[in-house]
C-alpha atoms as a PDB file:
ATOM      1  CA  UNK A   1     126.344  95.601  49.300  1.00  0.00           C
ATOM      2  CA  UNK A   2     123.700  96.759  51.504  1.00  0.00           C
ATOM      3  CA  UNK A   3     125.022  97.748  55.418  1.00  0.00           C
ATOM      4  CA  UNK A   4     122.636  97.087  57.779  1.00  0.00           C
ATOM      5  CA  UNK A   5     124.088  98.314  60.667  1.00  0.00           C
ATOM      6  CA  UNK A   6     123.243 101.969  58.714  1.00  0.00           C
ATOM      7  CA  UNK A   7     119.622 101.082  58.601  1.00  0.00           C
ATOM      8  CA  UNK A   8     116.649 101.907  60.930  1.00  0.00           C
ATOM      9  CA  UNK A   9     116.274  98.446  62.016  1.00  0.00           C
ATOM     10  CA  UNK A  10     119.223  98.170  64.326  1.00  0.00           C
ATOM     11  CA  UNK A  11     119.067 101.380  65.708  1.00  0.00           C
ATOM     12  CA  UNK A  12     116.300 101.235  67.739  1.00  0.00           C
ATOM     13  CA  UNK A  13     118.207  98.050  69.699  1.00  0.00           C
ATOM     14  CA  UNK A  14     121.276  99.575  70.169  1.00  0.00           C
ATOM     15  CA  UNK A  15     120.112 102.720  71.404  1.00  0.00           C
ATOM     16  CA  UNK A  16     117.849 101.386  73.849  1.00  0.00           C
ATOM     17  CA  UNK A  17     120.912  99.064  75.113  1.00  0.00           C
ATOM     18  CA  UNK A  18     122.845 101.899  75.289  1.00  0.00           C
ATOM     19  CA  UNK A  19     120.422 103.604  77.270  1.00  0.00           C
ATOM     20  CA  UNK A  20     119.769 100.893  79.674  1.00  0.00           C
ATOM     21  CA  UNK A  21     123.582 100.996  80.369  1.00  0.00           C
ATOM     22  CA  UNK A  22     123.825 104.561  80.938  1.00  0.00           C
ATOM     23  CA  UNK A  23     120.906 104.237  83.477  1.00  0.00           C
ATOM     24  CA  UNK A  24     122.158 100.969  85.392  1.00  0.00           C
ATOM     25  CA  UNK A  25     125.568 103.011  85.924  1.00  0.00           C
ATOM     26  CA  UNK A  26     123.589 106.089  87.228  1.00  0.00           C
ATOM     27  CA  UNK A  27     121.355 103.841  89.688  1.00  0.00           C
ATOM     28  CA  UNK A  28     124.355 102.088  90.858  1.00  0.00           C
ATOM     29  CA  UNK A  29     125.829 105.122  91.401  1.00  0.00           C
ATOM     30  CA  UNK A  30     123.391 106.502  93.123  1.00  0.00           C
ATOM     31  CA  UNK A  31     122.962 103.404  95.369  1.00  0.00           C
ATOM     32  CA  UNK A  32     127.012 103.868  95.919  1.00  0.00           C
ATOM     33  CA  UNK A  33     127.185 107.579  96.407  1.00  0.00           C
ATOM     34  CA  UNK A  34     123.992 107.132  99.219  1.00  0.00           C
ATOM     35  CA  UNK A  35     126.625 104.195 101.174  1.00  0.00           C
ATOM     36  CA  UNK A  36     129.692 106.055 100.887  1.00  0.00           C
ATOM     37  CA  UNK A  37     127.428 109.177 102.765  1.00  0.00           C
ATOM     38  CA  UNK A  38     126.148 107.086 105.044  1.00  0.00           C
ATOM     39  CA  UNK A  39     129.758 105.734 105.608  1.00  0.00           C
ATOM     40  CA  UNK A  40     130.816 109.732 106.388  1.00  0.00           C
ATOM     41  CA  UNK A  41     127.770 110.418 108.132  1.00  0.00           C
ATOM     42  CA  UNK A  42     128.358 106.951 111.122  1.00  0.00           C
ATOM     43  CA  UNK A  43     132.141 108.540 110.875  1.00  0.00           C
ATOM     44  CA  UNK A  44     131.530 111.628 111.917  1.00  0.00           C
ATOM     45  CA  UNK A  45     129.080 110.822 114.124  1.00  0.00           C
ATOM     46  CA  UNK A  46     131.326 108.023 116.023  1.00  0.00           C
ATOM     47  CA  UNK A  47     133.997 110.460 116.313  1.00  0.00           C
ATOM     48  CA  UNK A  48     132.199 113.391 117.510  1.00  0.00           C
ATOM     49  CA  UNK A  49     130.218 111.515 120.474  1.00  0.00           C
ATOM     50  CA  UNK A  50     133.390 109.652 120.877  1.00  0.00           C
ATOM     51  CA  UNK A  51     135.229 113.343 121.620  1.00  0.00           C
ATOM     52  CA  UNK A  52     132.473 114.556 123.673  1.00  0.00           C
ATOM     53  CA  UNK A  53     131.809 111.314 126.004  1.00  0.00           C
ATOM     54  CA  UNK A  54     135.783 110.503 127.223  1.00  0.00           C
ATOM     55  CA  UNK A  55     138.550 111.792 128.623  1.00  0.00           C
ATOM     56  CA  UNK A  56     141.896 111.042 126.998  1.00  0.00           C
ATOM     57  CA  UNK A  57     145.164 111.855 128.562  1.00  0.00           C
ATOM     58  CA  UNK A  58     148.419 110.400 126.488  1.00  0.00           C
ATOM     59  CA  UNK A  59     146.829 108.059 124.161  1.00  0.00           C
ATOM     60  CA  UNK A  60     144.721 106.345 127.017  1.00  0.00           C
ATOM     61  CA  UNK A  61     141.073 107.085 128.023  1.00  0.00           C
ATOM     62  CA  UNK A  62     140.991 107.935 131.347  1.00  0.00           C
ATOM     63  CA  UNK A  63     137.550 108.765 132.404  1.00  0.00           C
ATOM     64  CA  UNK A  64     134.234 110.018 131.055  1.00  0.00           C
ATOM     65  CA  UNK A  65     132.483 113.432 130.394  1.00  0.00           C
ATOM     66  CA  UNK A  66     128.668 113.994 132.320  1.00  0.00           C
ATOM     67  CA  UNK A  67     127.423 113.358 129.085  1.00  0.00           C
ATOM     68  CA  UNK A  68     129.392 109.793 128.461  1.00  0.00           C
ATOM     69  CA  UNK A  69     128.594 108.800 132.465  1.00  0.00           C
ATOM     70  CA  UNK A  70     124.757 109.547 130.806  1.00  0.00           C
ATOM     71  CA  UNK A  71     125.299 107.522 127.847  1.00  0.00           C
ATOM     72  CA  UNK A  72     127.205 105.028 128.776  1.00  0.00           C
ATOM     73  CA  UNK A  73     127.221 104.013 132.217  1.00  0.00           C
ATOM     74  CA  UNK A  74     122.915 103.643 132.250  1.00  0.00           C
ATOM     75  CA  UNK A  75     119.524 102.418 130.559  1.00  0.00           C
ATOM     76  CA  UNK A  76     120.541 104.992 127.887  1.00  0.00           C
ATOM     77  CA  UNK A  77     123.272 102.955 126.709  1.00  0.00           C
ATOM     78  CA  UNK A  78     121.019 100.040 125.754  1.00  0.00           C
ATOM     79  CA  UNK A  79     118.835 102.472 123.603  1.00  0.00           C
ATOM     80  CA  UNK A  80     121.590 103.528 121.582  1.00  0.00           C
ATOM     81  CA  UNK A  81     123.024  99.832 121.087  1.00  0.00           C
ATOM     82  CA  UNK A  82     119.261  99.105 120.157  1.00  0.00           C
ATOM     83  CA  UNK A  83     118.314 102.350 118.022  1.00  0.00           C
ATOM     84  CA  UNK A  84     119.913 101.416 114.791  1.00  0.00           C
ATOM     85  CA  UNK A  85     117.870  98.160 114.309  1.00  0.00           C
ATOM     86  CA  UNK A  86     114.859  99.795 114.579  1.00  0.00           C
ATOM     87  CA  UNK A  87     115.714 102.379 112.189  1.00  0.00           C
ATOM     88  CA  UNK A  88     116.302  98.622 109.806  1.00  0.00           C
ATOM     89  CA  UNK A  89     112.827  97.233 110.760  1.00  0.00           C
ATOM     90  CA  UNK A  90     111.005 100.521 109.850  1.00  0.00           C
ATOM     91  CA  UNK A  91     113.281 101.090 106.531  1.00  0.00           C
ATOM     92  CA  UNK A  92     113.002  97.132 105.575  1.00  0.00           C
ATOM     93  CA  UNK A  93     109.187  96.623 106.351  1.00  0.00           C
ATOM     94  CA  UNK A  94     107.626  99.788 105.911  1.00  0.00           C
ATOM     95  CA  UNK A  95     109.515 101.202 102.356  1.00  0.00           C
ATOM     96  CA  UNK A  96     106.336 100.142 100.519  1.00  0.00           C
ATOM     97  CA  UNK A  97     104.782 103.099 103.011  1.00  0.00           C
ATOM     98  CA  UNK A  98     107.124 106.149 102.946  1.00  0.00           C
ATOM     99  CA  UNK A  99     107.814 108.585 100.394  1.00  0.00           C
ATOM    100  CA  UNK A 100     111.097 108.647  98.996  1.00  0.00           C
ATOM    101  CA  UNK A 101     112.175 112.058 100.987  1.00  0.00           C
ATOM    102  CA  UNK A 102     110.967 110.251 104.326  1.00  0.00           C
ATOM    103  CA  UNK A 103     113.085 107.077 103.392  1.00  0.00           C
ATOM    104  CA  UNK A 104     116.733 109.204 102.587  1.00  0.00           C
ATOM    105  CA  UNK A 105     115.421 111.456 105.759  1.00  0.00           C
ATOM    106  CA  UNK A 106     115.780 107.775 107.734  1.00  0.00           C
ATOM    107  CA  UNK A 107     118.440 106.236 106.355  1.00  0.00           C
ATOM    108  CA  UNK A 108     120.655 109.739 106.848  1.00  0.00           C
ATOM    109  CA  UNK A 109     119.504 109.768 110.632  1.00  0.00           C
ATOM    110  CA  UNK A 110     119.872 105.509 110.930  1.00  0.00           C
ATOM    111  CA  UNK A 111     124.061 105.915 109.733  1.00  0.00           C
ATOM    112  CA  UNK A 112     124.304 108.709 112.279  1.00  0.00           C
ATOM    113  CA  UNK A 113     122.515 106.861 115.101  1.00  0.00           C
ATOM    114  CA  UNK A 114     124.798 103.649 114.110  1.00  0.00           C
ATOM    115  CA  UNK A 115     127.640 106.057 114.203  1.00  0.00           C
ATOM    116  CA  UNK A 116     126.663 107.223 117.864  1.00  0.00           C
ATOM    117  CA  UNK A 117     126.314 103.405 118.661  1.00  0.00           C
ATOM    118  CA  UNK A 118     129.805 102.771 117.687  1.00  0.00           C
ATOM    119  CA  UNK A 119     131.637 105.346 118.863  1.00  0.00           C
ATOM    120  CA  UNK A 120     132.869 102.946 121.841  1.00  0.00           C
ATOM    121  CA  UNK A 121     135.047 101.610 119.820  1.00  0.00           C
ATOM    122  CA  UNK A 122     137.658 104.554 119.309  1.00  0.00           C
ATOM    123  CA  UNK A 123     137.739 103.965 123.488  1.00  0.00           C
ATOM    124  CA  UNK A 124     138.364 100.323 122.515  1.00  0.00           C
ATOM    125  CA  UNK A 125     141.416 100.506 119.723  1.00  0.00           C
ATOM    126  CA  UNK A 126     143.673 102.690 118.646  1.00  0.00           C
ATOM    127  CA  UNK A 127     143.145 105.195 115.687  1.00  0.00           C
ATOM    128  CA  UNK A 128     145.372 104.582 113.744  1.00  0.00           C
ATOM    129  CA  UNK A 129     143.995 100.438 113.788  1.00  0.00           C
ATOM    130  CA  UNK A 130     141.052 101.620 112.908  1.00  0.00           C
ATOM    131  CA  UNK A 131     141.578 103.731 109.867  1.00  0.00           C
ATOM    132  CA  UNK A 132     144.004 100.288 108.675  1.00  0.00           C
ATOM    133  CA  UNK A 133     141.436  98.037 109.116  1.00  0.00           C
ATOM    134  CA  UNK A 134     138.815 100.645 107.635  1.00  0.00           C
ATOM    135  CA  UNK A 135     141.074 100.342 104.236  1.00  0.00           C
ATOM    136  CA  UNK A 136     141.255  97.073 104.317  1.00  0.00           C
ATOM    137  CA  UNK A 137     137.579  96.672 104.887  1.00  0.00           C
ATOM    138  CA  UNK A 138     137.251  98.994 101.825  1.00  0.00           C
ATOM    139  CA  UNK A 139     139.634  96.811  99.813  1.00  0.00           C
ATOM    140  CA  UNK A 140     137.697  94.017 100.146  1.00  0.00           C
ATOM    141  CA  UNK A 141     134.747  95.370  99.614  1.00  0.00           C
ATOM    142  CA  UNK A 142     135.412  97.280  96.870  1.00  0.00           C
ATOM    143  CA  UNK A 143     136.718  93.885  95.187  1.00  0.00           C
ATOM    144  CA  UNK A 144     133.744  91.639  96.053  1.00  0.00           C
ATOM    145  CA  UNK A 145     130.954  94.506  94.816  1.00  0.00           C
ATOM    146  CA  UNK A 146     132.545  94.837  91.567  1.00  0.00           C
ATOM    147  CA  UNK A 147     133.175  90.850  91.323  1.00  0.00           C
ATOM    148  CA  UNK A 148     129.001  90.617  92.339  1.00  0.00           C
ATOM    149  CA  UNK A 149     128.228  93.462  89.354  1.00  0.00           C
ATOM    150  CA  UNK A 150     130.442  92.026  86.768  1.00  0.00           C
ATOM    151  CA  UNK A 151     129.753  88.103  86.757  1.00  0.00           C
ATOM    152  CA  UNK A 152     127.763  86.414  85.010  1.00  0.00           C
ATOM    153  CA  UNK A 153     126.940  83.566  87.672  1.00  0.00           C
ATOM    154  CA  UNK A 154     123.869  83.576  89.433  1.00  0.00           C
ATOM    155  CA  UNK A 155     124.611  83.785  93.122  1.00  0.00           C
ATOM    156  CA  UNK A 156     121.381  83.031  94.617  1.00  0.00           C
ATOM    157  CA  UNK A 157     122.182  79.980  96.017  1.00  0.00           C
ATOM    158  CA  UNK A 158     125.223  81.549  97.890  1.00  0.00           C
ATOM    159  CA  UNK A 159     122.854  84.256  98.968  1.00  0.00           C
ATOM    160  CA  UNK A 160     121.027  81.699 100.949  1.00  0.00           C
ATOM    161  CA  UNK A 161     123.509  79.815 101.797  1.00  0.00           C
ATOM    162  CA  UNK A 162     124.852  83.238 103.066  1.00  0.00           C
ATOM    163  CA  UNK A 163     121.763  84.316 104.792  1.00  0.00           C
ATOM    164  CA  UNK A 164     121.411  80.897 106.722  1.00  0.00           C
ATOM    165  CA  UNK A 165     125.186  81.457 107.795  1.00  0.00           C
ATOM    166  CA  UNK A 166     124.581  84.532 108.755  1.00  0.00           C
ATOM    167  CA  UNK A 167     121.712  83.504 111.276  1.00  0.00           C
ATOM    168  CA  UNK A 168     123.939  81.308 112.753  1.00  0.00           C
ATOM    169  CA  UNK A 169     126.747  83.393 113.835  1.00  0.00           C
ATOM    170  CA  UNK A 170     123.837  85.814 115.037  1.00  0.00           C
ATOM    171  CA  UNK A 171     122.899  82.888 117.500  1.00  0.00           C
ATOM    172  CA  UNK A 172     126.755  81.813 118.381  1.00  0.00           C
ATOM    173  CA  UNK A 173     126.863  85.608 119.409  1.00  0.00           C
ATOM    174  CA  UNK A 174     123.870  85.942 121.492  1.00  0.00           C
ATOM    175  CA  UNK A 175     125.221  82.214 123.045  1.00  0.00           C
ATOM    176  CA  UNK A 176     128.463  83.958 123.772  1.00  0.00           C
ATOM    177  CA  UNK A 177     127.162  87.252 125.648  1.00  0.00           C
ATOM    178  CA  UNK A 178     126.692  84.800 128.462  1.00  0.00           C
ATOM    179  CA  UNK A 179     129.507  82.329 127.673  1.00  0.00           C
ATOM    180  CA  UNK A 180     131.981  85.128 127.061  1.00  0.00           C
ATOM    181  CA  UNK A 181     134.711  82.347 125.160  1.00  0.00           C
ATOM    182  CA  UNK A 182     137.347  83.943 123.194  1.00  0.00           C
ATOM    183  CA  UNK A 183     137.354  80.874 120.641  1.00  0.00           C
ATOM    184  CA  UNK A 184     133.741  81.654 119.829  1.00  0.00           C
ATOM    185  CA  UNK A 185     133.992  85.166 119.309  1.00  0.00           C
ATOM    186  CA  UNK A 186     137.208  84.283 117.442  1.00  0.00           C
ATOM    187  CA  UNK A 187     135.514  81.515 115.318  1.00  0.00           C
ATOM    188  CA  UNK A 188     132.253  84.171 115.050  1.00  0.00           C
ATOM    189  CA  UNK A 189     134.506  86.883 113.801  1.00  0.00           C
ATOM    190  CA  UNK A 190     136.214  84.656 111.030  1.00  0.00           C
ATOM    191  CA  UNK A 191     132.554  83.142 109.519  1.00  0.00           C
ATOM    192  CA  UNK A 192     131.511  86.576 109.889  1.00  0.00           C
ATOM    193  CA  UNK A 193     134.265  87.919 107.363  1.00  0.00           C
ATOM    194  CA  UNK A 194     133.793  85.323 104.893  1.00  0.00           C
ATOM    195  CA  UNK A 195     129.840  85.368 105.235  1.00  0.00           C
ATOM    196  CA  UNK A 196     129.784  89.017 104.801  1.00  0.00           C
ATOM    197  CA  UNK A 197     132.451  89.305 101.888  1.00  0.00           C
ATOM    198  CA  UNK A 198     130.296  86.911 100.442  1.00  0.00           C
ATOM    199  CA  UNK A 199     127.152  88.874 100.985  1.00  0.00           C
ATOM    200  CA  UNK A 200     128.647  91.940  99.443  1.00  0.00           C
ATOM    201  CA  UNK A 201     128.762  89.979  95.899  1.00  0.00           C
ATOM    202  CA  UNK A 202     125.402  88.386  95.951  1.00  0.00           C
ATOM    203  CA  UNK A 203     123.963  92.235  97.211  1.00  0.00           C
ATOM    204  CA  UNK A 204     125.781  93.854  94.604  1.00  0.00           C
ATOM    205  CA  UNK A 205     124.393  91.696  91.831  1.00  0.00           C
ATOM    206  CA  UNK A 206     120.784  91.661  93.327  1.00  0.00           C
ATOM    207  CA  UNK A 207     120.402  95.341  93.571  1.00  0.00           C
ATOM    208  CA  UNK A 208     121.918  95.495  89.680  1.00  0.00           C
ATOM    209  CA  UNK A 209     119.142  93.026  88.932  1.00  0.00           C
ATOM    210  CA  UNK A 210     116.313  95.376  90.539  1.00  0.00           C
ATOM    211  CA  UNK A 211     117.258  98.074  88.471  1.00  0.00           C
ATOM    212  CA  UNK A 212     114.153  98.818  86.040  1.00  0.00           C
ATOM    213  CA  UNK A 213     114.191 101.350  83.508  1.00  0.00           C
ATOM    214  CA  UNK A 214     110.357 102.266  83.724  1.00  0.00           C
ATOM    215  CA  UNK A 215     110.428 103.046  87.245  1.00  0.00           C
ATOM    216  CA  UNK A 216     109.441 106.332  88.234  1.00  0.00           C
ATOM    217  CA  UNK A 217     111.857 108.560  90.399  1.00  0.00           C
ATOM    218  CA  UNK A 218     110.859 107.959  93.781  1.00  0.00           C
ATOM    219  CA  UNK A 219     110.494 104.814  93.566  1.00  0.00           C
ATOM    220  CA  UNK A 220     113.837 104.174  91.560  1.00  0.00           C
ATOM    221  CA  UNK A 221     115.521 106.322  94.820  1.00  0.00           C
ATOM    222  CA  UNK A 222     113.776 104.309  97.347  1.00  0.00           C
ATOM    223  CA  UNK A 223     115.256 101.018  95.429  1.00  0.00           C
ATOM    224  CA  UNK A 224     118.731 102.772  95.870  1.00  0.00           C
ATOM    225  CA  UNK A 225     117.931 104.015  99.553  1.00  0.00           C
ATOM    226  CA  UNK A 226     117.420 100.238  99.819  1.00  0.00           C
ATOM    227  CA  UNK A 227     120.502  98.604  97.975  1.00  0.00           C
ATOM    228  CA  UNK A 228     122.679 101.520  99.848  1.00  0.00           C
ATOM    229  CA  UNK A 229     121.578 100.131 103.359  1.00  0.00           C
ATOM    230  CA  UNK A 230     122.289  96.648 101.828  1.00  0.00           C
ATOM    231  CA  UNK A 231     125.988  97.325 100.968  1.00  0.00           C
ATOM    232  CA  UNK A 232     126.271  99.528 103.896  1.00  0.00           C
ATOM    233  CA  UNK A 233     125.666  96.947 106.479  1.00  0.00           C
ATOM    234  CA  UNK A 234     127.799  94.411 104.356  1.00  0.00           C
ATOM    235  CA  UNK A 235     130.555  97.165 104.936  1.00  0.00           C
ATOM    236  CA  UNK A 236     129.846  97.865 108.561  1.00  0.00           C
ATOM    237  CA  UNK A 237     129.593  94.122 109.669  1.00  0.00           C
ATOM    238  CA  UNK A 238     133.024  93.059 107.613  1.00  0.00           C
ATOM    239  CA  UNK A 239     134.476  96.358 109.136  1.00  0.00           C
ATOM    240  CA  UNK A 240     133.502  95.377 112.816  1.00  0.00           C
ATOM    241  CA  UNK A 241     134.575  91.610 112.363  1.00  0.00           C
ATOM    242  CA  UNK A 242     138.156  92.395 110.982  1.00  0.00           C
ATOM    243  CA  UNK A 243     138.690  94.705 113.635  1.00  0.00           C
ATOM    244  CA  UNK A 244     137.887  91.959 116.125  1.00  0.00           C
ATOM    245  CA  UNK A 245     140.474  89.588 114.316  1.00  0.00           C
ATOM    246  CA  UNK A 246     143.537  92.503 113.612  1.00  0.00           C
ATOM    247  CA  UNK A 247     142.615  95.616 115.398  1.00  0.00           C
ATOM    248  CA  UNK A 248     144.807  96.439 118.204  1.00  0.00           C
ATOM    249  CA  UNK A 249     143.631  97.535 121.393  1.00  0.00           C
ATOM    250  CA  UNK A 250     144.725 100.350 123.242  1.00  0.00           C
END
């Protein structure tokens, strides 16, 4: 009896499908290892401006630096709430534009300018909240990205469903800067969780399905430049929202 599987006809297949696993794993990889930087990067960057902008005397801040009456007391403070979407419409609409270097060169100074933009929040709640609900954040995430790159359902219709959820709570939020009601930013901060859980899947499984094996380098790392500031605004946005619901203030 002949085996086939020995023969030249079915190697071809299965080495190519081998090799389209092999890179898939590397490019998702890559997209996570650029996110989990750009995690460190907003960290560090929080923690640091944080340090430098207020005073903290026995676990309560108790007034500001020069440099934090600079940042955060004027004009300047709107720049750096405003900086990091910027750094998203330049990254989103003009990829097609910048060389790969220029787009990891952006993305590396967008997570620290988010970073700087956040590092109110260590004023706000307590460390030790915020490194909880940073593992949780993680947990979840981690759970929904690998449920979005395993399954085989198509998710496209929750992406949109997603997206026009996510509008909404983008509205109810603008609404509530001059309502300022605690149920709305309550009932904000609980779509947002489930709207960006859910986003978190149907990113994970769209920036598997944009993997292409012909692509040359750059443009295969700015794909993964892309899908990182995808999942990394997933992360961020679930992070904040929990931390609304269960962080505890100082």
């Amino acid at each position: 009896m002949v085996d086939y599987r020995q023969t030249g006809y079915g190697a071809p297949a299965s080495t190519a499908g081998a090799a389209m696993d092999l890179g898939l794993r590397s490019y998702m990889l890559g997209v996570y290892n650029y996110m989990a930087l750009g995690l460190v990067v907003t960290a560090a960057a929080a923690y640091g401006l944080f340090s430098a902008s207020f005073v903290e005397a026995n676990g309560q801040i108790v007034g500001l630096t020069s440099l934090g009456a600079t940042i955060f007391t004027g004009p300047l403070m709107w720049v750096l709430m405003l900086a990091p979407f910027a750094f998203v419409l330049v990254l989103s609409f003009g990829i097609n534009r910048l060389s790969a270097g220029t787009a990891q060169i952006l993305f590396w100074a967008f997570a620290a300018v988010m970073g700087a933009s956040l590092s109110s929040i260590f004023a706000v709640y307590a460390g030790g909240s915020i490194f909880r609900v940073f593992l949780i954040t993680a947990g979840m995430f981690g759970a929904m990205s690998l449920w979005g790159y395993t399954t085989k359902r198509d998710l496209t219709s929750m992406g949109s469903f997603l997206t026009m959820g996510l509008f909404g709570i983008i509205i109810a939020s603008l609404v509530n800067l001059f309502m300022q009601s605690d149920a709305i930013s309550w009932a904000v901060s609980v779509l947002g969780v489930v709207i960006f859980v859910g986003l978190t899947a149907y990113d994970t499984q769209k920036i598997k399905e944009s993997y292409y094996e012909g692509d040359e380098q750059g443009l295969a790392t700015k794909k993964q430049v892309m899908g990182a500031l995808s999942l990394y605004l997933d992360f961020i946005n679930l992070f904040l929202m929990l931390l609304r619901l269960i962080g505890d203030r100082r």
